[in-house]
Protein backbone atom coordinates (compact mmCIF):
# COMPACT_ATOMS: atom_id res chain seq x y z
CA UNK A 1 -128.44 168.13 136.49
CA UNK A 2 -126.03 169.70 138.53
CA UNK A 3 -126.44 173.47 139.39
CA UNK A 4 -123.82 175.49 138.40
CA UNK A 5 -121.91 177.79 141.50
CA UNK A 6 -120.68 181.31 141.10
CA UNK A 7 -119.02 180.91 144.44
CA UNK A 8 -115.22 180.10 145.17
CA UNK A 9 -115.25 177.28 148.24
CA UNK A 10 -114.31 179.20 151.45
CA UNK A 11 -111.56 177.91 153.79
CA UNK A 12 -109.45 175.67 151.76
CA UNK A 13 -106.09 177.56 152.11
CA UNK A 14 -104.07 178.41 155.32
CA UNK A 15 -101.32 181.36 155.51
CA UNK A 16 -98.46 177.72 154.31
CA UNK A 17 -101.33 177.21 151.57
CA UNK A 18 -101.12 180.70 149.96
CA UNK A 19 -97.47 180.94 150.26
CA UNK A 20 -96.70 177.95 148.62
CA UNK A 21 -98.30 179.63 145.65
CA UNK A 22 -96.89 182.57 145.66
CA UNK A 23 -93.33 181.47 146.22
CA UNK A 24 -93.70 179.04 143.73
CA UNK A 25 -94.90 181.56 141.43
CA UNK A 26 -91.14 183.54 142.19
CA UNK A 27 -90.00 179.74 140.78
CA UNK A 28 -86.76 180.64 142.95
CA UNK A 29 -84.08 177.81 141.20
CA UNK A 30 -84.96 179.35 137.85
CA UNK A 31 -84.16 182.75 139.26
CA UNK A 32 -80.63 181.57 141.03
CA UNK A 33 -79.92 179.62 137.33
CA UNK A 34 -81.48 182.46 135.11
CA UNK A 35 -81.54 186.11 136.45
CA UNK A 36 -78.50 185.82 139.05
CA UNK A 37 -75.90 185.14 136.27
CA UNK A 38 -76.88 187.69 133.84
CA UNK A 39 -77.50 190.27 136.64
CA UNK A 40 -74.27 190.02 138.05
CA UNK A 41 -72.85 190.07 134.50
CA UNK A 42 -74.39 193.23 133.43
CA UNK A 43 -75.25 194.47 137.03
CA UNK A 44 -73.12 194.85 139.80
CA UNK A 45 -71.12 191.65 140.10
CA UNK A 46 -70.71 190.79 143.72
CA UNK A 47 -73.01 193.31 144.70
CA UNK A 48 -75.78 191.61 142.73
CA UNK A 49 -77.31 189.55 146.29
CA UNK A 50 -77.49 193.38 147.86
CA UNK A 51 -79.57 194.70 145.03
CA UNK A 52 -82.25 191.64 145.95
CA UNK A 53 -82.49 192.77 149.41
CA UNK A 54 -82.80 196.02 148.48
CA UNK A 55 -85.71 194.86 146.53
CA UNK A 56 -87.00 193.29 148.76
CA UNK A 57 -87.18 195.94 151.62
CA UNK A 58 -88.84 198.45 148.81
CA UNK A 59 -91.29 195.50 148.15
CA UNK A 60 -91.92 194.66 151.99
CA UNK A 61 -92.82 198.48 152.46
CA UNK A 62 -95.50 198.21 149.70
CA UNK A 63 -96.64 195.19 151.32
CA UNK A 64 -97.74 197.23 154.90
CA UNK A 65 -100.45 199.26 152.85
CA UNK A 66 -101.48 196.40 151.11
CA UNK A 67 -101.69 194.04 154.06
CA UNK A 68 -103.43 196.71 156.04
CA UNK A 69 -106.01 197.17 152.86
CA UNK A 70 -106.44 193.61 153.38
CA UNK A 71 -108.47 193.63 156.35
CA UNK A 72 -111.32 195.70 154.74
CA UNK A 73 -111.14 194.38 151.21
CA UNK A 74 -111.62 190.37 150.60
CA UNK A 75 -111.50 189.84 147.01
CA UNK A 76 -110.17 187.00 144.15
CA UNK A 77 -109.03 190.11 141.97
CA UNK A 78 -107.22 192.01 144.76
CA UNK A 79 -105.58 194.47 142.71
CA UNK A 80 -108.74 195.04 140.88
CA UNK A 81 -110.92 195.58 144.99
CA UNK A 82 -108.02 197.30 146.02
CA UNK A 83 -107.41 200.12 143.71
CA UNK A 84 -111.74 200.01 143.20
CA UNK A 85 -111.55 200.89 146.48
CA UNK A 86 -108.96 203.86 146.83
CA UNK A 87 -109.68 205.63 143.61
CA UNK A 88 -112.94 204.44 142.11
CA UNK A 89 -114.13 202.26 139.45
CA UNK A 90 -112.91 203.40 136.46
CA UNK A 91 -109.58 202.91 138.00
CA UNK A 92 -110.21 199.73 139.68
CA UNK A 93 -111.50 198.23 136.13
CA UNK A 94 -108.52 199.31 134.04
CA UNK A 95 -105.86 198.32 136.84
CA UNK A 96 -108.08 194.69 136.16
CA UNK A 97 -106.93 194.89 132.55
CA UNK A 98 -103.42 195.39 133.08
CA UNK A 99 -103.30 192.89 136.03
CA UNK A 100 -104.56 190.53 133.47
CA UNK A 101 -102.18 191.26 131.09
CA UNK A 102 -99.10 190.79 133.18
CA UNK A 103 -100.62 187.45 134.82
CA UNK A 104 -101.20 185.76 131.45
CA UNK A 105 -97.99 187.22 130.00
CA UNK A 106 -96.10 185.97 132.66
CA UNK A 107 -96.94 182.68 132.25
CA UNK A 108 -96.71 182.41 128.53
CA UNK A 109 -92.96 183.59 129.43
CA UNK A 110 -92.88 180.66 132.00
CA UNK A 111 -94.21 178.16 128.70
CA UNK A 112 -91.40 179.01 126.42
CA UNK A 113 -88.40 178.47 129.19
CA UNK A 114 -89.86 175.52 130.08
CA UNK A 115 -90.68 174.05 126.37
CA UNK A 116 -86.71 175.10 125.77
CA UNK A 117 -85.39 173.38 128.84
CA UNK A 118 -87.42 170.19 128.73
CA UNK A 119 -86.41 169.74 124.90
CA UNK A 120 -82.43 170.39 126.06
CA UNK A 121 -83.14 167.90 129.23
CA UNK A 122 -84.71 165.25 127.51
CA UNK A 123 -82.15 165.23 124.50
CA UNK A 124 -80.02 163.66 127.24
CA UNK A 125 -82.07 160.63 127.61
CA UNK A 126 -82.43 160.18 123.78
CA UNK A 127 -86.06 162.32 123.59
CA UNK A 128 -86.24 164.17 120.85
CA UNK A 129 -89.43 166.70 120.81
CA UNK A 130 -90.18 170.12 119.64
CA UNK A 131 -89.92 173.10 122.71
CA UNK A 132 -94.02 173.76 121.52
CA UNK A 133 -94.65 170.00 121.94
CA UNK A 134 -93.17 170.01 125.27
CA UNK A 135 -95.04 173.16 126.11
CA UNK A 136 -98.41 171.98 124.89
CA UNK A 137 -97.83 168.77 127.28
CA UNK A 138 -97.36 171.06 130.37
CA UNK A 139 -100.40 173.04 128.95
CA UNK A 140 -102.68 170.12 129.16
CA UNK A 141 -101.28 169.04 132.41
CA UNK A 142 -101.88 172.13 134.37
CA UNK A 143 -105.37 173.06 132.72
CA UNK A 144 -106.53 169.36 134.22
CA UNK A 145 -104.78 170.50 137.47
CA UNK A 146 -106.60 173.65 137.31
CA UNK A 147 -109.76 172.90 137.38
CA UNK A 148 -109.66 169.94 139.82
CA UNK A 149 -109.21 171.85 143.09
CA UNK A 150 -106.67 174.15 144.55
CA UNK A 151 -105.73 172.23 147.44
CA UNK A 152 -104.34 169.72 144.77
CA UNK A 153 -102.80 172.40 143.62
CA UNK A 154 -101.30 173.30 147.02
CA UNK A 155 -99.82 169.86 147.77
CA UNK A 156 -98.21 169.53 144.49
CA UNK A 157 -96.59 172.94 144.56
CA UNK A 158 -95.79 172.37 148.11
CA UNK A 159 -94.18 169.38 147.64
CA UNK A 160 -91.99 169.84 144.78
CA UNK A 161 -91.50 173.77 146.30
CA UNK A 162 -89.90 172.30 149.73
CA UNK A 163 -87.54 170.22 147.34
CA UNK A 164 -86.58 172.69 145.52
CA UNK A 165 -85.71 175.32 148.48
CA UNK A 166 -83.64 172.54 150.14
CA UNK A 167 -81.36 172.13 146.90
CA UNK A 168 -80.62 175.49 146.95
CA UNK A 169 -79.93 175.55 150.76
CA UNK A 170 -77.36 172.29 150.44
CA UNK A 171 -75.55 174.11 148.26
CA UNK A 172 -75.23 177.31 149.70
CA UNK A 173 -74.30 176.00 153.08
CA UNK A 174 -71.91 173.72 151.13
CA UNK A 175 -69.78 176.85 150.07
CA UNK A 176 -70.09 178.70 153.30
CA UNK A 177 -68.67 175.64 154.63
CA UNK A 178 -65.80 174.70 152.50
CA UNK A 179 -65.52 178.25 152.22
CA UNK A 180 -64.10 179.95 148.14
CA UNK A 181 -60.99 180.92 147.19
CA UNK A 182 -60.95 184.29 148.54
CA UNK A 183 -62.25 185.17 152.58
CA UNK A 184 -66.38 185.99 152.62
CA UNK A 185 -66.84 189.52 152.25
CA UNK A 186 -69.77 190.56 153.20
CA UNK A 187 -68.74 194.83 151.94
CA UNK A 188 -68.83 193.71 148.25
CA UNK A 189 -72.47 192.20 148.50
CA UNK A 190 -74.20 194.00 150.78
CA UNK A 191 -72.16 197.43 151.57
CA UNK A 192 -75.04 200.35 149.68
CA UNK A 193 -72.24 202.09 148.37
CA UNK A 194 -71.18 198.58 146.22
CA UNK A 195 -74.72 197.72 145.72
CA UNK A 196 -75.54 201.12 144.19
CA UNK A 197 -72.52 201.51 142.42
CA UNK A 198 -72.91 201.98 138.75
CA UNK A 199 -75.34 204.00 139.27
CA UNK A 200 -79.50 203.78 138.67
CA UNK A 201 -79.39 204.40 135.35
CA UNK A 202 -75.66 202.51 135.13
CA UNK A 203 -75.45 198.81 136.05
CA UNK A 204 -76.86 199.56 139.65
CA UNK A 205 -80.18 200.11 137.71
CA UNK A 206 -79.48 196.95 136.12
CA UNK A 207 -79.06 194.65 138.92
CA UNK A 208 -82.04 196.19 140.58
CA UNK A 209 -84.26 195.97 137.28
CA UNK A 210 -83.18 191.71 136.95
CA UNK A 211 -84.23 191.74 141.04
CA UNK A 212 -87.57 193.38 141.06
CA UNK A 213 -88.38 190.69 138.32
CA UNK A 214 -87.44 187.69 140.45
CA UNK A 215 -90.35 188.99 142.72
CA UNK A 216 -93.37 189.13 140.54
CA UNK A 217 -96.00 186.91 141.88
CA UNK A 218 -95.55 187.45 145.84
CA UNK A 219 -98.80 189.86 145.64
CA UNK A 220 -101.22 187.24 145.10
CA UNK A 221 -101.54 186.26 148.60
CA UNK A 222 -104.30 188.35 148.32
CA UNK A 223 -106.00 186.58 145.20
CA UNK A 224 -106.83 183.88 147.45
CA UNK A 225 -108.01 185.76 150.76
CA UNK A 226 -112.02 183.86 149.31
CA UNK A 227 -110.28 180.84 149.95
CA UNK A 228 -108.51 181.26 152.79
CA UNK A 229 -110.03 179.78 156.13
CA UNK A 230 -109.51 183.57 157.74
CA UNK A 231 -108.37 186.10 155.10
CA UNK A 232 -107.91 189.18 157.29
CA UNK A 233 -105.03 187.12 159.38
CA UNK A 234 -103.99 184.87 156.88
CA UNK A 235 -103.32 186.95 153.90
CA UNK A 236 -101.26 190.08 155.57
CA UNK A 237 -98.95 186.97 157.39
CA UNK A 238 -98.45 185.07 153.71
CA UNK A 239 -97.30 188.53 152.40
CA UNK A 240 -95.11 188.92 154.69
CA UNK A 241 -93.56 185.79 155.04
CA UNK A 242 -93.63 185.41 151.23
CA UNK A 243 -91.24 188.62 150.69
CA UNK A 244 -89.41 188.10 153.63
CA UNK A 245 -88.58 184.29 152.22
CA UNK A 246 -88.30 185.56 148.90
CA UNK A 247 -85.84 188.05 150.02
CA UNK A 248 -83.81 185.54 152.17
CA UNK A 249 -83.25 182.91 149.93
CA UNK A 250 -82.31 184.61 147.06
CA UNK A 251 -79.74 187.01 148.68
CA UNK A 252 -78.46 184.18 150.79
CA UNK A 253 -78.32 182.01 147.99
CA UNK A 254 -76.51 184.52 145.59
CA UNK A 255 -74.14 185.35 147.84
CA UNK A 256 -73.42 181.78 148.39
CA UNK A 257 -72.50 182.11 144.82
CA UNK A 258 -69.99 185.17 145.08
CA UNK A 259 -67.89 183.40 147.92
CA UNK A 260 -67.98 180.21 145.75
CA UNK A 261 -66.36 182.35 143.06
CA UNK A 262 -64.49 185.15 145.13
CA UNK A 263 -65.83 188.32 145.33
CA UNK A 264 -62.97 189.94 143.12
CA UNK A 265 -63.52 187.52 140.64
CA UNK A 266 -67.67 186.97 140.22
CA UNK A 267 -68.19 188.90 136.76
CA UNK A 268 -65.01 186.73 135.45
CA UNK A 269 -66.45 183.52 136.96
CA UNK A 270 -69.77 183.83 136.16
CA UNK A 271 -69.04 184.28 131.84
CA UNK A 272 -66.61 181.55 132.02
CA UNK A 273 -68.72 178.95 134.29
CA UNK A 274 -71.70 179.90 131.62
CA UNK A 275 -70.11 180.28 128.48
CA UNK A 276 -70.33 183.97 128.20
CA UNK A 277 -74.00 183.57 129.39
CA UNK A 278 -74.86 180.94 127.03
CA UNK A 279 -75.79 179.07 129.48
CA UNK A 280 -76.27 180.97 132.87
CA UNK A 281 -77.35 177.89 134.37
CA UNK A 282 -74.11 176.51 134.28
CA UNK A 283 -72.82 178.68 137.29
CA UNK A 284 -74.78 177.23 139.36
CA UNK A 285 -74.07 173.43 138.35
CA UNK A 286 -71.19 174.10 138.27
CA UNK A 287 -70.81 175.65 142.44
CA UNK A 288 -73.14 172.73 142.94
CA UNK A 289 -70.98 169.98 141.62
CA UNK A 290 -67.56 171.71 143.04
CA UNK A 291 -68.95 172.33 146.77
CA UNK A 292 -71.72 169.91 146.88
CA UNK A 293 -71.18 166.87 144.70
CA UNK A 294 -72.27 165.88 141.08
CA UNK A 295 -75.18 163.93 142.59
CA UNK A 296 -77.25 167.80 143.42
CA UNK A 297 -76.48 168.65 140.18
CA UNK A 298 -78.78 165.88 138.43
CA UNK A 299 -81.11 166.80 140.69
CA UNK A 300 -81.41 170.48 139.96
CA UNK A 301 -81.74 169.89 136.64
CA UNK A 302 -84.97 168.00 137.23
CA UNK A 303 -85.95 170.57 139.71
CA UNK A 304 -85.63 173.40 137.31
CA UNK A 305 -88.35 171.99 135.13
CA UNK A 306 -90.80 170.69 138.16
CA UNK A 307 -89.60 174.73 139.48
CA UNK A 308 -90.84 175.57 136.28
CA UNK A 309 -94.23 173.78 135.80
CA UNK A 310 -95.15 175.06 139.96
CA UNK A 311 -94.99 178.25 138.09
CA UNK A 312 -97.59 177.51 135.11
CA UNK A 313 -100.01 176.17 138.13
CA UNK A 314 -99.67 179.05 140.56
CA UNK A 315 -99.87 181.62 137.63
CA UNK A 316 -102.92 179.59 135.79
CA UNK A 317 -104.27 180.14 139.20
CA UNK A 318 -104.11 183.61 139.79
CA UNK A 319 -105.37 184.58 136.23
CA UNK A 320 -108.45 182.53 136.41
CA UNK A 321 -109.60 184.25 139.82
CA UNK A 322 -108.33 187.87 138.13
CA UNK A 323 -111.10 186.44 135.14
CA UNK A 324 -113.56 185.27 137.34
CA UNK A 325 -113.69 187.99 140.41
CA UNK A 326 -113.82 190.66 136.44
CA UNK A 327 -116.92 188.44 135.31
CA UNK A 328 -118.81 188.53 138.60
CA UNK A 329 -118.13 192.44 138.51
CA UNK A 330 -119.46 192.83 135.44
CA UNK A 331 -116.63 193.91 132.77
CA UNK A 332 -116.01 190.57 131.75
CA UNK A 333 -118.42 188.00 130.33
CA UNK A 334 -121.08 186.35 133.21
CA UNK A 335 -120.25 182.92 132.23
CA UNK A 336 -116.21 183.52 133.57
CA UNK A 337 -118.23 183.01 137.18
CA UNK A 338 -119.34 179.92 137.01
CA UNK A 339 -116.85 177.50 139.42
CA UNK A 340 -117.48 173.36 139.51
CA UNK A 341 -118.28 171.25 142.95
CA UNK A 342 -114.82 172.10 144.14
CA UNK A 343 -115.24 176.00 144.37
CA UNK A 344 -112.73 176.89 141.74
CA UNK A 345 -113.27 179.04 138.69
CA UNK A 346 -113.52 176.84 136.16
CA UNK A 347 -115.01 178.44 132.92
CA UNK A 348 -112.16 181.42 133.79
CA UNK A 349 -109.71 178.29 134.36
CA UNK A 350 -110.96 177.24 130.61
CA UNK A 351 -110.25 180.83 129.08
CA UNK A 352 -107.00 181.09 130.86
CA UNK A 353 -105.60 177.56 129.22
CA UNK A 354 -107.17 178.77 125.61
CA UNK A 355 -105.49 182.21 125.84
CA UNK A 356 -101.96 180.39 126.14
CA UNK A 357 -102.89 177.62 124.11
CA UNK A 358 -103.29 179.97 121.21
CA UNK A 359 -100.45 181.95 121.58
CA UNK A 360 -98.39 179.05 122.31
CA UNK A 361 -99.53 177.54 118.50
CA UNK A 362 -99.30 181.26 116.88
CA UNK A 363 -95.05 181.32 118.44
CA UNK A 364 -94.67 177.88 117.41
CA UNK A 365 -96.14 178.34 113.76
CA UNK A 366 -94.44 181.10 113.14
CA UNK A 367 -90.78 179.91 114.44
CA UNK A 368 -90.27 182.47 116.71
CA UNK A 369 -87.53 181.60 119.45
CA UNK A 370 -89.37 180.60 122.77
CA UNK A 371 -86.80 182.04 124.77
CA UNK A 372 -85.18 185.14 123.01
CA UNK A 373 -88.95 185.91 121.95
CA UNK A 374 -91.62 184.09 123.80
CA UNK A 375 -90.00 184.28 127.24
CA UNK A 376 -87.85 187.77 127.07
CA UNK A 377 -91.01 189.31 125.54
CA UNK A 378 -93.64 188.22 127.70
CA UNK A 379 -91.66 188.08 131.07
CA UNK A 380 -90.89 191.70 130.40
CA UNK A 381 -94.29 193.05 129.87
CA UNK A 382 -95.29 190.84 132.88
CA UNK A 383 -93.36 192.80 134.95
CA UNK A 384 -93.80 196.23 134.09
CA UNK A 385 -97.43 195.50 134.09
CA UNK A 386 -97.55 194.45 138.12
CA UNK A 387 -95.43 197.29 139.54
CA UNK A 388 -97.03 199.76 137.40
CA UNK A 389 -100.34 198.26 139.12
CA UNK A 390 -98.35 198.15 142.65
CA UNK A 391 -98.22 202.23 141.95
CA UNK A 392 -101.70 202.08 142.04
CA UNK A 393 -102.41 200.28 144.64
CA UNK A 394 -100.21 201.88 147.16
CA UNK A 395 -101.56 205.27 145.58
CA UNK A 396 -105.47 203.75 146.62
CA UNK A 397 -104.06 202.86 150.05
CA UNK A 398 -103.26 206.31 150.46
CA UNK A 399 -106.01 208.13 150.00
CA UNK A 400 -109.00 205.06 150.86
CA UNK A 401 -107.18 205.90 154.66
CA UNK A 402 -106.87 209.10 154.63
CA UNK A 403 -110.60 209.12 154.84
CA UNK A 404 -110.90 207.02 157.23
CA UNK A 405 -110.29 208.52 161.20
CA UNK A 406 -107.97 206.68 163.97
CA UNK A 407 -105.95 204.75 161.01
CA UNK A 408 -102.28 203.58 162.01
CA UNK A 409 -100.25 206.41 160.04
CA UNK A 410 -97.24 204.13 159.46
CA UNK A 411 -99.50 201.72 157.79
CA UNK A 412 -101.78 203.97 155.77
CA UNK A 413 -100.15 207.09 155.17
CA UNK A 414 -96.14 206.89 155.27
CA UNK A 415 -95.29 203.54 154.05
CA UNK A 416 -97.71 203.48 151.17
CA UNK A 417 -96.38 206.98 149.86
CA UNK A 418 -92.59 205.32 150.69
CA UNK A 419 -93.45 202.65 148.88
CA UNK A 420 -94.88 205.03 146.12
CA UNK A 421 -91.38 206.70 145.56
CA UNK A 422 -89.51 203.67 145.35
CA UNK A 423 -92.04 201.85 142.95
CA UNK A 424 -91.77 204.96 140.48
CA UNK A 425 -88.23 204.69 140.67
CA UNK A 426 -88.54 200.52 139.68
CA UNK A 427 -90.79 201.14 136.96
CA UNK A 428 -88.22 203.90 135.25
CA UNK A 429 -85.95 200.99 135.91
CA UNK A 430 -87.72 198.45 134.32
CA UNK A 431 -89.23 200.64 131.43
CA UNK A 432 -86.08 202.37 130.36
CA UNK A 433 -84.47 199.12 131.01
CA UNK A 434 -86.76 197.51 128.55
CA UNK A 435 -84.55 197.09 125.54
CA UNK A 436 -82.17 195.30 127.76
CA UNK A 437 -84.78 192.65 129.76
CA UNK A 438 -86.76 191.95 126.37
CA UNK A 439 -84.12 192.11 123.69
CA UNK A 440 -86.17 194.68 121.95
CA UNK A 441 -83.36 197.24 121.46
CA UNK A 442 -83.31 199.92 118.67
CA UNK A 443 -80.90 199.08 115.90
CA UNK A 444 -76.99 199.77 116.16
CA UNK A 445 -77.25 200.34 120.18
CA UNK A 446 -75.61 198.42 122.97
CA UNK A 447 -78.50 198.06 125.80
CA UNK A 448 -75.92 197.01 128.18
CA UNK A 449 -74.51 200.86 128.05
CA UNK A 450 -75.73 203.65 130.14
CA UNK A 451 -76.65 205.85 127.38
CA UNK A 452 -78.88 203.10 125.64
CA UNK A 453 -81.87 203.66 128.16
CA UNK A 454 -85.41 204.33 126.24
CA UNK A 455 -83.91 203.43 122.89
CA UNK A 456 -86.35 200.34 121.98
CA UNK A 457 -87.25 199.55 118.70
CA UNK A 458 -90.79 200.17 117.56
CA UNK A 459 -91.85 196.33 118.63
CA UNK A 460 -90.36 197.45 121.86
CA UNK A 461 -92.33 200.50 122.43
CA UNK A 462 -95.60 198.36 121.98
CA UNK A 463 -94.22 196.14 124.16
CA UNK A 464 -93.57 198.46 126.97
CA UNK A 465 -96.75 200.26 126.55
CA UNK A 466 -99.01 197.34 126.38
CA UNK A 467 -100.09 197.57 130.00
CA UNK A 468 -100.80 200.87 130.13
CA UNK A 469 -102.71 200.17 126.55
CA UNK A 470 -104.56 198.01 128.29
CA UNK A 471 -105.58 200.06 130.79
CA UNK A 472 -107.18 202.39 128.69
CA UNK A 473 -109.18 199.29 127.04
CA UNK A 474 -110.18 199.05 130.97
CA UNK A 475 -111.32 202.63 131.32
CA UNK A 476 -113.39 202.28 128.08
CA UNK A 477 -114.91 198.84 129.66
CA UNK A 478 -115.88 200.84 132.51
CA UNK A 479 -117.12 204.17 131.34
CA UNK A 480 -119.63 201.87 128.84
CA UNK A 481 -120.78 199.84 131.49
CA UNK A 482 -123.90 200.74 133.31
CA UNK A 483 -123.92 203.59 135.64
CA UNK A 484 -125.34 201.55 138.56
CA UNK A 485 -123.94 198.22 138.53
CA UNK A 486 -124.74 196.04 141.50
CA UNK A 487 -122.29 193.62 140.72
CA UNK A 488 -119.47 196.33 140.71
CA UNK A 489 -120.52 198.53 143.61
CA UNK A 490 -120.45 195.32 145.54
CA UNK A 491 -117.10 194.23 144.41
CA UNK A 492 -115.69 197.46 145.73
CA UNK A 493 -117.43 198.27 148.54
């Protein structure tokens, strides 16, 4: 009989290793065919590839406290050692809760898009399936995945990841080279005073809300620092070079975009390319097939689903080792820590796969729409849920270094409370923004209107709160548990 290992398998993943994960995770070709459309559209048009750098730079700054808490905490649950670490259990146990939360939310988002596109591609070839039958398949395919090994899971999302990035580079260096209709202007994307116009709680906020989602996922270099062959170098370079690419390719890409359309002219291109946003995609394909040829088109259309399923993997992934690293802690159930012959979690792989398996059926019995419900729901809370946690991390940073004597004060003490300011700011975004990114608005309100912010209808006040609900579910976890746990003292120590 075999004997069962409560150990993840050390040195399997290299800095390339974790950020094929994590950028995966971003699924960047569903962003550029998804967010960038409606963002400009409701956002700030042109502007729109200034508000994801500006994203980016307030997510790089969070990154120096949590690289630099990297080197003295090595754990599968970072968020969970991290914030353990800075402000105590209690704290560190309910940040695991909501963590969880926006991990397994996140990818039940990921199941509906890609049960909705799959059923729309395959129609074309003469397939006819249900979005839930589509969604189950992908299910059963990355639960197999999942437990078989993460370098497996590596070279898959690696391969179809590198793909994927060069589509999106052809045809943005297509446009640049044939140039648009109108001269590049690089004022109307990138100049702050166009970028910020609107407004935060105008379409500035709006823009900035749709960008700050495009980045969930980048913080789980840090998930994997157990499995990386040296965690204290390895996982501060994958978060950097995860935000920095993030930040890159989708502001290079999107601004590929405006010049494609003409800066004057992006809102007014972007509903007429997509049918009023019917079908965002379509701006895209369409820029593709005008600049670059019919032929990338085909292929991006593959590429959004295989962009799609790298997603399910990488965030299967991460919630199994949020599940397992909460099990060998002690606030979740001791079997979650069991892992197979390769090192990875597999009993927490299991869980993860039921969890979305279930609420996968309930959507699909029920009819509800699995993108106007299943994904705009889900994606939403997801979000929310992981800068809200970001708060708290950058908070723990803070004051675990402000105990300790000789640290770097850029690294410990002024970019974490930087990075404080400007995540409090995102999360107003994204909160008051809710009724917008979710579709939950309050009846007889416009979401897309200044004046709409906070007005969510009582589904979308659960919604919204659900993280922080389950952070109180965490607290009570941890205030029951023991008063000396070994387990947890040693997770956070």
């Amino acid at each position: 009989m075999a004997v069962e290992s409560t150990s993840l398998k050390k040195g399997k993943l290299g800095v390339f290793g974790i950020v094929f994960f994590v950028v995966a995770a971003s699924a960047p070709l569903v962003g550029m065919t998804g967010a960038v459309p409606v963002a400009m559209v409701l956002g700030n048009g042109a502007a729109t590839p200034g508000a994801y750098l500006a994203a980016g730079i307030a997510l790089l700054i969070f990154s120096i406290g949590y690289a630099a808490m990297s080197h003295h905490v090595t754990n599968a649950g970072a968020f969970f050692a991290f914030v353990g670490r800075g402000l105590g259990m209690r704290a560190g146990v309910a940040s695991s809760y909501a963590s969880l939360v926006g991990y397994l939310t996140i990818q039940l988002a990921i199941y509906g898009f890609f049960g909705v596109v799959m059923n729309i591609t395959m129609a074309d070839y003469g397939v006819s399936l249900a979005w839930w039958v589509w969604a189950l398949i992908s299910w059963l395919l990355v639960t197999a995945l999942s437990v078989l090994s993460v370098e497996v899971g590596a070279k898959i999302l690696g391969t179809l990841l590198v793909v994927e990035l060069l589509s999106l580079v052809i045809v943005a260096i297509s446009i640049f080279a044939k140039g648009g209709p109108e001269s590049m202007n690089f004022g109307a994307s990138f100049n702050p005073s166009n970028v910020f116009a609107g407004g935060i709680a105008g379409t500035a906020g709006i823009a900035l809300a749709f960008a700050f989602a495009s980045f969930i996922g980048f913080e789980a270099t840090a998930i994997y620092g157990e499995e990386s062959s040296n965690p204290k170098r390895n996982v501060p370079k994958a978060t950097y070079f995860a935000i920095i690419s993030i930040s890159i390719l989708f502001a290079f890409v999107s601004f590929a975009m405006v010049v494609g359309m003409g800066s004057s002219k992006a809102i007014e291109e972007v509903l007429t390319r997509s049918g009023e946003l019917a079908d965002p995609a379509g701006v895209l394909f369409s820029l593709g097939g005008e600049y670059a040829g019919t032929w990338i088109v085909e292929i991006m259309k593959i590429l959004v689903l295989t962009s799609l399923f790298a997603g399910l993997l990488a965030f299967q992934n991460a919630a199994s080792r949020y599940f397992f690293a909460m099990a060998r802690a002690g606030v979740m159930p001791k079997k979650l820590t069991v892992t197979n012959a390769a090192g990875v979690p597999q009993m927490a792989s299991i869980v993860t796969s039921v969890i979305a398996g279930v609420i996968i059926v309930i959507f699909a019995v029920a009819e509800l729409d699995p993108y106007l419900k299943l994904f705009s729901w889900m994606s939403g809370i997801a979000v929310i849920a992981i800068v809200a946690i970001e708060v708290l991390v950058s908070l723990a940073v803070l004051l675990y270094f402000n105990k300790q004597a000789g640290s770097n004060v850029w690294k410990t003490r002024v970019a974490p409370l930087t990075s404080i300011v400007l995540l409090l700011g995102s999360l107003y975004l994204l909160m008051s923004r809710f009724n917008l990114l979710a579709g939950t608005v309050a009846e007889g309100v416009d979401p897309t209107l200044p004046e709409s912010a906070w007005k969510l209808s009582s589904l979308g006040w659960f919604l919204v709160l659900s993280p922080f609900i389950a952070m109180l579910v965490g607290l009570v976890v941890a205030s029951l548990s023991k008063s000396k746990n070994d387990a947890l003292t040693r997770d956070f120590s």
